[in-house]
N, C-alpha and C. Protein backbone atom coordinates (compact mmCIF):
# COMPACT_ATOMS: atom_id res chain seq x y z
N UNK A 1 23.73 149.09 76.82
CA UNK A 1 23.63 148.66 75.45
C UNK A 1 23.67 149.90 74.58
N UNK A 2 23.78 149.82 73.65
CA UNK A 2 23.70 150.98 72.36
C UNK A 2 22.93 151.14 70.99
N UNK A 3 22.06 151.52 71.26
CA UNK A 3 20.93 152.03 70.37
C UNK A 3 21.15 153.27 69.12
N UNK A 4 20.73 153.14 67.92
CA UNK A 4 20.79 154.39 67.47
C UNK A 4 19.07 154.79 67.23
N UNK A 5 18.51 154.02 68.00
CA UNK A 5 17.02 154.59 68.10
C UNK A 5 16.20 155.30 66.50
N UNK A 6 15.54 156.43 66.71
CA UNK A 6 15.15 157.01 65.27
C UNK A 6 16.07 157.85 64.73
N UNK A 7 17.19 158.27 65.66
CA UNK A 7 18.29 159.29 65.18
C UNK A 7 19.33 158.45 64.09
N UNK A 8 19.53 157.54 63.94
CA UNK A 8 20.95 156.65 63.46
C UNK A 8 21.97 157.34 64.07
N UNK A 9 22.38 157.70 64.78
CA UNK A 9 23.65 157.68 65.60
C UNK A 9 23.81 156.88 66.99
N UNK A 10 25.01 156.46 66.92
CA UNK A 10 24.15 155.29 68.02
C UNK A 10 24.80 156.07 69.78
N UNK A 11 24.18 155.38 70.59
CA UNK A 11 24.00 156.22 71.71
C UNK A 11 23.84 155.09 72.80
N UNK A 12 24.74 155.18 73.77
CA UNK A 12 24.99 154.17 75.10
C UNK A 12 23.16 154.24 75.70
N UNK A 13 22.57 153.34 76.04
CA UNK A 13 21.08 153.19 77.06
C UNK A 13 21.35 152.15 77.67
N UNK A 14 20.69 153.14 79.05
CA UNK A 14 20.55 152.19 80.23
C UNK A 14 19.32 151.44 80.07
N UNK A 15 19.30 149.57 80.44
CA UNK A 15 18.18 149.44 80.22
C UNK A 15 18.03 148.12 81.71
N UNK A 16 17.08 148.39 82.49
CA UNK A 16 16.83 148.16 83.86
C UNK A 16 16.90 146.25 84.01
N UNK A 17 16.61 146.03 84.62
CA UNK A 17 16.61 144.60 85.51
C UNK A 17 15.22 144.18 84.58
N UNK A 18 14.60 144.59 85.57
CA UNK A 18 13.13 143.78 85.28
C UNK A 18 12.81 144.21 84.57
N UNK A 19 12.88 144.82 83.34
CA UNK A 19 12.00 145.13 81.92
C UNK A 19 13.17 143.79 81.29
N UNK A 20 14.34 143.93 81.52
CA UNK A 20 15.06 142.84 80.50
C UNK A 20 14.84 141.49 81.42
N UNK A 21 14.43 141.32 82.10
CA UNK A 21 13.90 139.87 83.12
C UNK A 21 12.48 139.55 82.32
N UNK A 22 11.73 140.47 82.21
CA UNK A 22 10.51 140.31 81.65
C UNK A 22 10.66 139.83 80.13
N UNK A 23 10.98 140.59 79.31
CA UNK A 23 11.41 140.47 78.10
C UNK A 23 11.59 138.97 77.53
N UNK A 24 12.99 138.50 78.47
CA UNK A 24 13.51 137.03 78.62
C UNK A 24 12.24 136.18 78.83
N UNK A 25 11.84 136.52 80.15
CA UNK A 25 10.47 135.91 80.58
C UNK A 25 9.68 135.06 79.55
N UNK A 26 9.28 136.30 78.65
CA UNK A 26 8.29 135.68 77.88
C UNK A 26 8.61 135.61 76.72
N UNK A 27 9.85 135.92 76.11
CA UNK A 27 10.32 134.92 75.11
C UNK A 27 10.49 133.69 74.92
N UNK A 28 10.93 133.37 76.09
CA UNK A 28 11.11 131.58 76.42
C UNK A 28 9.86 130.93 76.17
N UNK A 29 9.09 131.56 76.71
CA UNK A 29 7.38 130.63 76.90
C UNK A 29 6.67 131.08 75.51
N UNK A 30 6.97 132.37 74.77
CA UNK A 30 5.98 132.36 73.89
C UNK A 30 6.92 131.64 72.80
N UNK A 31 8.53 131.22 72.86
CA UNK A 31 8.36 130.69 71.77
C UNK A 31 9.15 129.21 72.20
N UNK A 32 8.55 128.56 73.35
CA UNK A 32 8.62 127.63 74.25
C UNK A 32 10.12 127.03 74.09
N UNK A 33 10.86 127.83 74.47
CA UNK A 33 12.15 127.77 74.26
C UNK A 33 12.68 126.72 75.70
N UNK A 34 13.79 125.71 75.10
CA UNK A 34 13.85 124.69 76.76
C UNK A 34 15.61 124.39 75.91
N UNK A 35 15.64 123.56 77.02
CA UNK A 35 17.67 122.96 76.77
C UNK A 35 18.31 122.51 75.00
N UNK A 36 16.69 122.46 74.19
CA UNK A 36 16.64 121.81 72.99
C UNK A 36 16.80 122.76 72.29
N UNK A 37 16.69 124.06 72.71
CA UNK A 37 16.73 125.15 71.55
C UNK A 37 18.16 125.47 70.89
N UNK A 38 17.84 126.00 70.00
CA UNK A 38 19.31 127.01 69.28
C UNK A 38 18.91 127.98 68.23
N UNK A 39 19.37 128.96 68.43
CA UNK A 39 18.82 130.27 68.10
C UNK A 39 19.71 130.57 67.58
N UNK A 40 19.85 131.27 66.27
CA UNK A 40 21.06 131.81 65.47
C UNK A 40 20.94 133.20 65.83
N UNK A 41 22.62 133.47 66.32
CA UNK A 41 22.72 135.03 66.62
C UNK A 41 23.27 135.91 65.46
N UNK A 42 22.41 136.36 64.89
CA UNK A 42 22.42 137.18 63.31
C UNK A 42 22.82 138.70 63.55
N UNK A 43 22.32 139.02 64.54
CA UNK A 43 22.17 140.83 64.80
C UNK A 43 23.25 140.92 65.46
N UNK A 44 24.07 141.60 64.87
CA UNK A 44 25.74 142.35 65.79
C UNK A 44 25.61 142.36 66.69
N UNK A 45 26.55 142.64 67.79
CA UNK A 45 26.48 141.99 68.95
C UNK A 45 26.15 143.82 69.57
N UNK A 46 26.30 144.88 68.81
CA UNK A 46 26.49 145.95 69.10
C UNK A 46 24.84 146.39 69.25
N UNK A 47 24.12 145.77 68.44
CA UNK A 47 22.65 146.15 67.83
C UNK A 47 21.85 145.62 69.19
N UNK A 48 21.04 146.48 69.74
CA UNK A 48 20.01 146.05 70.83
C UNK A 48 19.46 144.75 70.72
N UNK A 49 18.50 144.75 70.00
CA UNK A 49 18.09 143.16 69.27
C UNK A 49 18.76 142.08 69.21
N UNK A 50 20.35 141.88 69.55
CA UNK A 50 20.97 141.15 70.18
C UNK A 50 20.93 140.21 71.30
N UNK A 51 20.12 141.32 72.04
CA UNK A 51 19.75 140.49 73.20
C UNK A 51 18.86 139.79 73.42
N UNK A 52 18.03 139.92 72.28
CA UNK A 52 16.50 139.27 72.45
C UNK A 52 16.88 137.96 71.76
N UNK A 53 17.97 137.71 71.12
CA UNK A 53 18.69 136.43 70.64
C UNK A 53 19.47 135.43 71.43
N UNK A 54 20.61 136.10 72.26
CA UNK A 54 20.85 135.81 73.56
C UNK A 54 20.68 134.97 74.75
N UNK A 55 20.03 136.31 75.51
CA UNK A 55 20.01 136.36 76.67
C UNK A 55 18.56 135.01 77.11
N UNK A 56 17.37 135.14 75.98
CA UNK A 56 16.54 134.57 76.90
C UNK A 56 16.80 133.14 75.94
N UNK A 57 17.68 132.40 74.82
CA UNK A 57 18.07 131.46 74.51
C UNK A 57 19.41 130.63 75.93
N UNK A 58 20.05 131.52 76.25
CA UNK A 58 21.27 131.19 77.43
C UNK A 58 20.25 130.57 78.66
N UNK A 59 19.12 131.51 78.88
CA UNK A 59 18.90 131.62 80.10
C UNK A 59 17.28 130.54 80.15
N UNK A 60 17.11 129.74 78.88
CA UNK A 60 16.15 128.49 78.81
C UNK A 60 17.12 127.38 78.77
N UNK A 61 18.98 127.45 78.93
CA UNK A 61 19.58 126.76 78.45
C UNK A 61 19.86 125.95 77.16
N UNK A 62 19.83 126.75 76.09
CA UNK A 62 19.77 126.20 74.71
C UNK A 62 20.92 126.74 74.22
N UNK A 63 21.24 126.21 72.94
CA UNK A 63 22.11 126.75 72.73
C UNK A 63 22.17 128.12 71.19
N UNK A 64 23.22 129.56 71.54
CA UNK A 64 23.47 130.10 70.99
C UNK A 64 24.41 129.91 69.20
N UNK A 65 24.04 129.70 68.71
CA UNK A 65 24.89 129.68 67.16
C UNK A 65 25.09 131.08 66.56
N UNK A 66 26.44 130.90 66.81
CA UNK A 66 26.96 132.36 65.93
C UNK A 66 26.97 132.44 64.33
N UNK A 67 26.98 133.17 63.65
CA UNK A 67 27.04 133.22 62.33
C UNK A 67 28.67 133.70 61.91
N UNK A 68 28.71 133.20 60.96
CA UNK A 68 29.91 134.45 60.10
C UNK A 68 29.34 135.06 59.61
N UNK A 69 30.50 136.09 59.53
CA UNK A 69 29.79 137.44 58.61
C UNK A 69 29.74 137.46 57.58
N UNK A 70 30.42 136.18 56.44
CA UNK A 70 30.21 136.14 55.25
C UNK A 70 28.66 135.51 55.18
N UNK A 71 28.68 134.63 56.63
CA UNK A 71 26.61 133.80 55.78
C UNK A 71 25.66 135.15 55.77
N UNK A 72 26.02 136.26 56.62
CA UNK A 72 24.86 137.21 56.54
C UNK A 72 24.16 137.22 55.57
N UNK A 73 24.40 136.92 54.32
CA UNK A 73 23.15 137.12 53.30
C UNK A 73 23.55 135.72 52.67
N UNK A 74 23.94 134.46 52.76
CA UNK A 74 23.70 133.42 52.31
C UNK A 74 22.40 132.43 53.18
N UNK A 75 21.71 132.52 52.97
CA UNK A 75 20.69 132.06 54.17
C UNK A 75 21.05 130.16 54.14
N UNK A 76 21.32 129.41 52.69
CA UNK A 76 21.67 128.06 53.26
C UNK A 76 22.80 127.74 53.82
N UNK A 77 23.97 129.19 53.99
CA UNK A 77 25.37 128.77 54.91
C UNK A 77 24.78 128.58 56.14
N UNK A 78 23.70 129.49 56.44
CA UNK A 78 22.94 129.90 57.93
C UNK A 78 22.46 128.44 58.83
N UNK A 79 21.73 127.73 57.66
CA UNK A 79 20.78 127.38 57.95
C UNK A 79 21.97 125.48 58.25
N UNK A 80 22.74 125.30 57.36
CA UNK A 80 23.38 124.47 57.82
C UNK A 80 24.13 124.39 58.83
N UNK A 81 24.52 125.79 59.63
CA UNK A 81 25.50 126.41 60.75
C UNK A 81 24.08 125.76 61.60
N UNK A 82 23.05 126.47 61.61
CA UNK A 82 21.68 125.97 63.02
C UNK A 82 21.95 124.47 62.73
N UNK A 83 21.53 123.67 61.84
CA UNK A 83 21.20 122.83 61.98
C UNK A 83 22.53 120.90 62.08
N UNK A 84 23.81 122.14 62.13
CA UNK A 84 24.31 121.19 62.88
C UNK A 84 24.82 120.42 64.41
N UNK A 85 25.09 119.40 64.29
CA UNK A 85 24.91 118.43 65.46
C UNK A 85 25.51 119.64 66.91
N UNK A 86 25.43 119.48 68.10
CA UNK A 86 26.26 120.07 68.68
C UNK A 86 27.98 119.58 69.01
């Protein structure tokens, strides 16, 4: 993945199995995520925080909603993109 950490330049990181197994882990349960979910993926796909949108939404089986890049700052384009039917 690629981080620009506290530097702003961004920079390739390795990031292990089980810290991102864990991560997933308890995203699902703390925000009791199941087949019903859908999570809007807002953060570039480039931005770390990406994955915490993702990976543990895919992996409770819910579903991912992408944004356009024009709703980025319209929040009711956003919010009608989540909240339609599948």
């Amino acid at each position: 993945m690629y981080t620009s950490g506290s530097t702003g330049q961004p920079k390739g990181v390795q990031m292990g199995h089980r810290p991102l197994a864990n991560l997933t882990s308890w995203q699902i349960a703390a925000l009791a995520m199941d087949a019903e979910t859908r999570f809007l993926q807002y953060a570039p796909l480039g931005f770390d925080v990406s994955f915490q949108e993702i990976l543990p939404t895919l992996a409770a089986g819910g579903t991912v909603v992408s944004r356009e890049p024009a709703d980025r700052r319209m929040f009711t384009a956003m919010l009608t993109r989540i909240a339609r039917p599948r």
